[in-house]
C-alpha atoms as a PDB file:
ATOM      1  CA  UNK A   1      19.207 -10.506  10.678  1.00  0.00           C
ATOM      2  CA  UNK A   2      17.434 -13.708  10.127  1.00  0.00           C
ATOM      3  CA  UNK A   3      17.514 -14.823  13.715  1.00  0.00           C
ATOM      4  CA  UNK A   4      15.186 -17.560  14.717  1.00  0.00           C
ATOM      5  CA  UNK A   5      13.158 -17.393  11.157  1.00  0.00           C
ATOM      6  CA  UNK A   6      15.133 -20.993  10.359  1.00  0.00           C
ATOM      7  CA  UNK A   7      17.683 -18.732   7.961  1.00  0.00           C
ATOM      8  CA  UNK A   8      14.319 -17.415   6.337  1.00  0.00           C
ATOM      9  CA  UNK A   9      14.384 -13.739   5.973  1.00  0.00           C
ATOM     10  CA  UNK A  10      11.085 -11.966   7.403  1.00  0.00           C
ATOM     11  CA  UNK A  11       8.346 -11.651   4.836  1.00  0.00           C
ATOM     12  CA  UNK A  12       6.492  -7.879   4.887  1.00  0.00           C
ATOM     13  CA  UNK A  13       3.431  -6.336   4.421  1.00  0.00           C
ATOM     14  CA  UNK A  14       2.668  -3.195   1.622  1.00  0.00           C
ATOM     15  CA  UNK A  15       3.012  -0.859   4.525  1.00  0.00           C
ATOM     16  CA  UNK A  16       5.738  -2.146   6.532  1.00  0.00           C
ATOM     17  CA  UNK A  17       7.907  -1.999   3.468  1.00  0.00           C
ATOM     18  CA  UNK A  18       6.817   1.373   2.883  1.00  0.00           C
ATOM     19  CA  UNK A  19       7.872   2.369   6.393  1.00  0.00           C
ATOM     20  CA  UNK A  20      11.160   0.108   6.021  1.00  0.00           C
ATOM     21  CA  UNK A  21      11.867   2.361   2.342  1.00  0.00           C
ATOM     22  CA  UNK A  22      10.953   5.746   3.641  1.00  0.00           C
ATOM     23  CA  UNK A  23      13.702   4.725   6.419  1.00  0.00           C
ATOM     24  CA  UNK A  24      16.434   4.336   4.214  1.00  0.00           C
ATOM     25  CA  UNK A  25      18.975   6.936   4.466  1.00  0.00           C
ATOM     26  CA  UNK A  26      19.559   7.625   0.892  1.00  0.00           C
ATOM     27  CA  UNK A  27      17.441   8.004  -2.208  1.00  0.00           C
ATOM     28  CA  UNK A  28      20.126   5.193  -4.253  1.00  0.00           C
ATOM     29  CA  UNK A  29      18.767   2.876  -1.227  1.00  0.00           C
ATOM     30  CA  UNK A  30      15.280   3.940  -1.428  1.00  0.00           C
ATOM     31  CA  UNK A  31      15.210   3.553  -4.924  1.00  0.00           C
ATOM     32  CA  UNK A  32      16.956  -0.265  -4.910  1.00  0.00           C
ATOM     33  CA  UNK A  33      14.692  -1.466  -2.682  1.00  0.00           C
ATOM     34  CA  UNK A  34      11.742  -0.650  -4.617  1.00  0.00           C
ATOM     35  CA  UNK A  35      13.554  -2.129  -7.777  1.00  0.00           C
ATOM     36  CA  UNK A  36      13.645  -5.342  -5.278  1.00  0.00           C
ATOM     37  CA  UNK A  37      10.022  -5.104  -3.874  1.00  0.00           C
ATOM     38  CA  UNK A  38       8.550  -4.276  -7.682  1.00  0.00           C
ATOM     39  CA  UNK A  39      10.591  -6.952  -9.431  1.00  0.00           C
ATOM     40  CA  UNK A  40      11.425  -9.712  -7.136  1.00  0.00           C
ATOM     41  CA  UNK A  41      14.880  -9.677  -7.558  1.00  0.00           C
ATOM     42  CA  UNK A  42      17.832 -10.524  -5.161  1.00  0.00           C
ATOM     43  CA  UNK A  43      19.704  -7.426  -4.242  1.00  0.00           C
ATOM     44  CA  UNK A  44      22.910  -8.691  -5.802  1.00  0.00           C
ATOM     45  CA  UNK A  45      20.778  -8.400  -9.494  1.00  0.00           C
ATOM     46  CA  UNK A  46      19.585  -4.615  -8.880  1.00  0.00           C
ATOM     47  CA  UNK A  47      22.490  -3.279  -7.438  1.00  0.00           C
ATOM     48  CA  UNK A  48      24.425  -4.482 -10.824  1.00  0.00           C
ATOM     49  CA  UNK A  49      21.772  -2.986 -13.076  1.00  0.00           C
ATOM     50  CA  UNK A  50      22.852  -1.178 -15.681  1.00  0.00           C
ATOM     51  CA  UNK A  51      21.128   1.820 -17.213  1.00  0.00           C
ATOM     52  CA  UNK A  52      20.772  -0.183 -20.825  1.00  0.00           C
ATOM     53  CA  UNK A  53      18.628  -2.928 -19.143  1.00  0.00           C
ATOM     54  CA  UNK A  54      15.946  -0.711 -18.165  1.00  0.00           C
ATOM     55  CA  UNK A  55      13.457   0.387 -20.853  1.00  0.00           C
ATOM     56  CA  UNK A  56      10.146   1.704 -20.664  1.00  0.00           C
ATOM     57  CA  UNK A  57       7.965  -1.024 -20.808  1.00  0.00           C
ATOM     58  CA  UNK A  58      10.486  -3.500 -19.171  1.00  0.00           C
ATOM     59  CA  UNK A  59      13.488  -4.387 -17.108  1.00  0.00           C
ATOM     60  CA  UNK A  60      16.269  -7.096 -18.235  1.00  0.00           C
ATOM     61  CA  UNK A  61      18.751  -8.483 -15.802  1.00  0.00           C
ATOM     62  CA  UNK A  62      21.138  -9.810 -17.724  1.00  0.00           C
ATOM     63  CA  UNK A  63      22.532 -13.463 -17.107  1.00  0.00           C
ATOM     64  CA  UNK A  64      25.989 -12.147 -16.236  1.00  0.00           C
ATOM     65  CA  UNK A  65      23.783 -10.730 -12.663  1.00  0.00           C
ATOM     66  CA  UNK A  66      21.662 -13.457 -12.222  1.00  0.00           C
ATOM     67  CA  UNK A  67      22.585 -16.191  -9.541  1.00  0.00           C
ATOM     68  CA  UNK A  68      24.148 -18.915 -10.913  1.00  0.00           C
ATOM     69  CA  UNK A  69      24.404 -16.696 -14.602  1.00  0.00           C
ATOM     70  CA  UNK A  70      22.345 -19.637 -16.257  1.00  0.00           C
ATOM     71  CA  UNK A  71      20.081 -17.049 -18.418  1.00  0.00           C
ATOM     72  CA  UNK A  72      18.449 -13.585 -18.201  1.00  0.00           C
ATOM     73  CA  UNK A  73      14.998 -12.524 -17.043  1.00  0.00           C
ATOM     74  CA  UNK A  74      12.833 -10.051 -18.314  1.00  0.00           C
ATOM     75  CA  UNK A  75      10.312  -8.709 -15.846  1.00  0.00           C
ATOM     76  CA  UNK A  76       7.401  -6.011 -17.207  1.00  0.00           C
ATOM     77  CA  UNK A  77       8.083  -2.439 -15.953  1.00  0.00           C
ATOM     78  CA  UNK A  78       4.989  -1.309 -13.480  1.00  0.00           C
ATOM     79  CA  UNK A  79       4.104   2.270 -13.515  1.00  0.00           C
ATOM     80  CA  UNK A  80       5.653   2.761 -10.031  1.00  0.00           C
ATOM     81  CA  UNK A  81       8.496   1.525 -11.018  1.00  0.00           C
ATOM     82  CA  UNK A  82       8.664   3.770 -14.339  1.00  0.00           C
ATOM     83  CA  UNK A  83       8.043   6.480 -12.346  1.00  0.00           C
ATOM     84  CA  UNK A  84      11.003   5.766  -9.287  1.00  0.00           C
ATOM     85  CA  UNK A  85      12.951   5.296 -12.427  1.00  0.00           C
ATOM     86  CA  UNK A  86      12.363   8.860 -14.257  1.00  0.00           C
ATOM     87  CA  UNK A  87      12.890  10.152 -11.385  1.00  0.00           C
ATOM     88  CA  UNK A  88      16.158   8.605 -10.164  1.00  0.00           C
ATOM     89  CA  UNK A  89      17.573   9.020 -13.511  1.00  0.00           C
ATOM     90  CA  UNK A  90      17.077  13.005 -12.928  1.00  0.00           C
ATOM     91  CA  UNK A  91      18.954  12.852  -9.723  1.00  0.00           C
ATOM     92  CA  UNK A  92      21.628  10.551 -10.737  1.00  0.00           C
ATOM     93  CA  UNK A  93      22.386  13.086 -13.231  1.00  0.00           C
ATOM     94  CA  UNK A  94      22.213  16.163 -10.993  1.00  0.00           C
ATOM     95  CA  UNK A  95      24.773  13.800  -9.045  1.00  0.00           C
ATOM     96  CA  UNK A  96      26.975  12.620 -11.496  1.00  0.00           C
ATOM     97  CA  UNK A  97      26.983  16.091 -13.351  1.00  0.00           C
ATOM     98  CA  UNK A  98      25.616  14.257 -16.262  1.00  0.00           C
ATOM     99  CA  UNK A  99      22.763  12.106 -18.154  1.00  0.00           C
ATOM    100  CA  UNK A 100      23.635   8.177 -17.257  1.00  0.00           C
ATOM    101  CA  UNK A 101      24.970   6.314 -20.523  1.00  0.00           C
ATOM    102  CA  UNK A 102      24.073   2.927 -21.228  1.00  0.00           C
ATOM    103  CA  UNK A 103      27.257   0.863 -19.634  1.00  0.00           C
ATOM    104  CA  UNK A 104      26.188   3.032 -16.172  1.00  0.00           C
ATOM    105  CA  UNK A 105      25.316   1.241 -13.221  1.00  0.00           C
ATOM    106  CA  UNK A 106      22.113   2.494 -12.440  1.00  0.00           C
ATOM    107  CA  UNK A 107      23.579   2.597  -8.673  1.00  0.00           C
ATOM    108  CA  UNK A 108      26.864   3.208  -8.537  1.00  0.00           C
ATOM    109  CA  UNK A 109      29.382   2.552  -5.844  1.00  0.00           C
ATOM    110  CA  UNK A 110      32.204   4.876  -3.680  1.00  0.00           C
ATOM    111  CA  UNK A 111      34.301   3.988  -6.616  1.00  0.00           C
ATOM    112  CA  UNK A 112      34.553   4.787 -10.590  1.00  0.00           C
ATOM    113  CA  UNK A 113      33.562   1.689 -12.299  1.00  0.00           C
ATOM    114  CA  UNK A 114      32.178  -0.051  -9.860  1.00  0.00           C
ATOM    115  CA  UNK A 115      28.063  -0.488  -8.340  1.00  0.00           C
ATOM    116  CA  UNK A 116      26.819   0.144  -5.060  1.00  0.00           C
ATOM    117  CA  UNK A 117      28.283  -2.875  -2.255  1.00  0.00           C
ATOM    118  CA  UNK A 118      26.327  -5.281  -0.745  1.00  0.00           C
ATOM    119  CA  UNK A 119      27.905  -4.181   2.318  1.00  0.00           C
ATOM    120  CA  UNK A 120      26.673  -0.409   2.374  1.00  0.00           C
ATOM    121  CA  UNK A 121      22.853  -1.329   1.131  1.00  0.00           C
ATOM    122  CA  UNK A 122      22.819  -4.086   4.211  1.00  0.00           C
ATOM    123  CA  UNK A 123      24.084  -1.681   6.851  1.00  0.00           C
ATOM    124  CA  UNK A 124      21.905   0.880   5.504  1.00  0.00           C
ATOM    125  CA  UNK A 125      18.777  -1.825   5.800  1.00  0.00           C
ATOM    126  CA  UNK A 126      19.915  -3.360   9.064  1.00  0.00           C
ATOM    127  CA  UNK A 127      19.810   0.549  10.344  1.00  0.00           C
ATOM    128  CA  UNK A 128      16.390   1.583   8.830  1.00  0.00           C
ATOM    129  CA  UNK A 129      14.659  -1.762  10.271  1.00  0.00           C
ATOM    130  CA  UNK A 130      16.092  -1.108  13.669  1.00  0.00           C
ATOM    131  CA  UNK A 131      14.596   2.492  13.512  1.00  0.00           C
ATOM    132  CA  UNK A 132      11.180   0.917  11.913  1.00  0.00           C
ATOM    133  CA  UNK A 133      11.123  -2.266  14.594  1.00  0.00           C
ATOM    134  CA  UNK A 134      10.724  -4.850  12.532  1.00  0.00           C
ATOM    135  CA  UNK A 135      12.249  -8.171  13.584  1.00  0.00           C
ATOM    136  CA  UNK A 136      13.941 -10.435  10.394  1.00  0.00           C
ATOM    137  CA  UNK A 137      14.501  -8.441   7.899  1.00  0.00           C
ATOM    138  CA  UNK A 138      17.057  -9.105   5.591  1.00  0.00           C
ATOM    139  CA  UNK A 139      18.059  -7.700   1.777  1.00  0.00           C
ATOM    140  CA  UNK A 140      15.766 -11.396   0.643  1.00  0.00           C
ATOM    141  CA  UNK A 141      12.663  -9.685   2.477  1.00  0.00           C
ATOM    142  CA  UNK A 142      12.181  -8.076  -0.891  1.00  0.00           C
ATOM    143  CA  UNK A 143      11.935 -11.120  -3.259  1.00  0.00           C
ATOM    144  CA  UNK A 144      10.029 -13.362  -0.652  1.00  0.00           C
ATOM    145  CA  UNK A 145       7.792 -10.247   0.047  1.00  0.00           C
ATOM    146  CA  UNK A 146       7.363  -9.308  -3.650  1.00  0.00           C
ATOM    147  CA  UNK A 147       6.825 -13.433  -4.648  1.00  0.00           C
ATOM    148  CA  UNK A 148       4.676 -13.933  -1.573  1.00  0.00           C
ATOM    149  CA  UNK A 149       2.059 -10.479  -2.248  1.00  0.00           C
ATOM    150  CA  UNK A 150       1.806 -11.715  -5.922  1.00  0.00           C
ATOM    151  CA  UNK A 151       1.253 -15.567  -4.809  1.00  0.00           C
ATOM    152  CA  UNK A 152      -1.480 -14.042  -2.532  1.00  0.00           C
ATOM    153  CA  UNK A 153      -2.512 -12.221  -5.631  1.00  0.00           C
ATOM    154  CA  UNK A 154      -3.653 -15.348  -7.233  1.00  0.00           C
ATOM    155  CA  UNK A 155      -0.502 -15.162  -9.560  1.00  0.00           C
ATOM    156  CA  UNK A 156       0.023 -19.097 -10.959  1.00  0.00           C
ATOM    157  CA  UNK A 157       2.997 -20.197  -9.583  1.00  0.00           C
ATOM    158  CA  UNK A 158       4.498 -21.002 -13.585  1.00  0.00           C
ATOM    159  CA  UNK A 159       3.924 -17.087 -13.668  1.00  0.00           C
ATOM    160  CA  UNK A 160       6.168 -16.545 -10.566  1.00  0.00           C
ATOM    161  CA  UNK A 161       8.736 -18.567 -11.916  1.00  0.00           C
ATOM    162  CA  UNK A 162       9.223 -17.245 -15.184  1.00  0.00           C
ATOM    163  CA  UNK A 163       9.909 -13.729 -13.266  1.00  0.00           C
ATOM    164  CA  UNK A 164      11.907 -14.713 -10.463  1.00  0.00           C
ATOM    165  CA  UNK A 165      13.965 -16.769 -12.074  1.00  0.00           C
ATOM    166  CA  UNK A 166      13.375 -20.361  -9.809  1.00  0.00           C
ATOM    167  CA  UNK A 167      14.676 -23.402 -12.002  1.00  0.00           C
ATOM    168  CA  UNK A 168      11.927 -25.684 -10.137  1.00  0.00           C
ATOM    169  CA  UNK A 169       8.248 -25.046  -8.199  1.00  0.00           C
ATOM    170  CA  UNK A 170      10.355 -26.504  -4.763  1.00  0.00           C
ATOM    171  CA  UNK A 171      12.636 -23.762  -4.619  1.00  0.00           C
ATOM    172  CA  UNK A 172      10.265 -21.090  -5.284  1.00  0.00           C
ATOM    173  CA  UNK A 173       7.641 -22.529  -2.409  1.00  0.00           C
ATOM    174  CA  UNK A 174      10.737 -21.845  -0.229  1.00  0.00           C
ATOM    175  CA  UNK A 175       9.879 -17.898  -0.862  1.00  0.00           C
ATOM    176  CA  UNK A 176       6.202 -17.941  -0.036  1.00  0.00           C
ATOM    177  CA  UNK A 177       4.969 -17.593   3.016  1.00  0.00           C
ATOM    178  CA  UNK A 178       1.483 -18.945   4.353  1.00  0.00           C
ATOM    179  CA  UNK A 179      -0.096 -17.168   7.396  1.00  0.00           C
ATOM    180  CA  UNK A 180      -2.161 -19.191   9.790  1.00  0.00           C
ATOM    181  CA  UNK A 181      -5.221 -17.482   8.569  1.00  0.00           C
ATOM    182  CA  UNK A 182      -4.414 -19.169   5.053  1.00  0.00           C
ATOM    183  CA  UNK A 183      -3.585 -22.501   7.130  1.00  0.00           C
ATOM    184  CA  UNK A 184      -7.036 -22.548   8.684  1.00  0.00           C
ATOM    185  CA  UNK A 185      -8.745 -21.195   5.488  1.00  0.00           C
ATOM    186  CA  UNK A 186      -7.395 -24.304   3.806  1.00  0.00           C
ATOM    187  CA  UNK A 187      -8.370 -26.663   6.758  1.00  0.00           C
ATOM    188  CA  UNK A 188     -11.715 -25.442   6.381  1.00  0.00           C
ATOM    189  CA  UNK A 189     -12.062 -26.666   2.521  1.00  0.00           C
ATOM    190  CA  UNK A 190     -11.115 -30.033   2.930  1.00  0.00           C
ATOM    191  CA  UNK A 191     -13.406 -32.855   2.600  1.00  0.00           C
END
């Protein structure tokens, strides 16, 4: 999916990821995505969250998730997020015939033991952007869209890093994405 975009994958406004989310066929995918937009992480880190990472006030991803496992991240839990939270935990218990206990994965897979696949959340994405016509879109729109809004934001780029996890300020200026309106905006201020 992240044809001609030099392997970058498509970076998305507020409302064309709430069009791409609405899309999704299922709440689990609906409600991993907006872990992904509201956090910044990679797919691979909220599809293996478990329940006893998430708190109120914050979410953990532990480094046995992260890429490369090197250490864990912590990021603040936004009100949206509580909220998709409280209310996923209600369903996944109507599911699962029970309340979720700590070891849980907060989205579980076809199989006992075992989270949601990469495979079924990308086929479920590549679907939903089809049906919503947006060109590039790949499971790393999330993070590049997340880091990218809250680089627009003003958000220091030391900030960015501690959340996303980027061991150095080159490989997180790979994520963010400059428009030409910021190109000329930028033209316009030098000497």
């Amino acid at each position: 999916m992240k044809t001609n975009r030099f392997g970058q994958a498509a970076v998305l406004s507020s409302t064309q990821l709430d069009q791409l989310i609405a899309a999704l066929p299922a709440k689990h995918h609906q409600v991993l995505a907006e872990v992904c937009r509201r956090t910044g992480c990679r797919i691979s880190e909220g599809r293996q969250l478990q329940w006893q990472s998430i708190s109120e006030s914050h979410i953990t991803f532990p480094k046995t998730i992260t890429k490369g496992k090197l250490k864990s991240r912590t990021i603040p839990q936004v009100p949206k997020l509580r909220e998709v939270f409280a209310q996923w935990r209600h369903e996944w218990a109507a599911i699962n015939g029970r309340q979720p206990m700590n070891g849980d994965f907060v989205f579980p897979g076809r199989f006992v033991g075992q989270c949601l696949s990469s495979r079924a959340f990308m086929d479920a994405l590549n679907g939903a952007s089809y049906e919503c016509g947006l060109e590039g879109v790949s499971s790393h729109s999330f993070r590049r869209s997340a880091l990218t809004s809250a680089h627009n934001a003003g958000v220091p780029l030391s900030h960015l890093m501690a959340l996303s996890g980027h061991e150095s300020m080159s490989a997180l200026q790979r994520y963010l994405h400059v428009t030409e309106d910021q190109k000329d905006q930028a033209a316009l201020s030098f000497a």
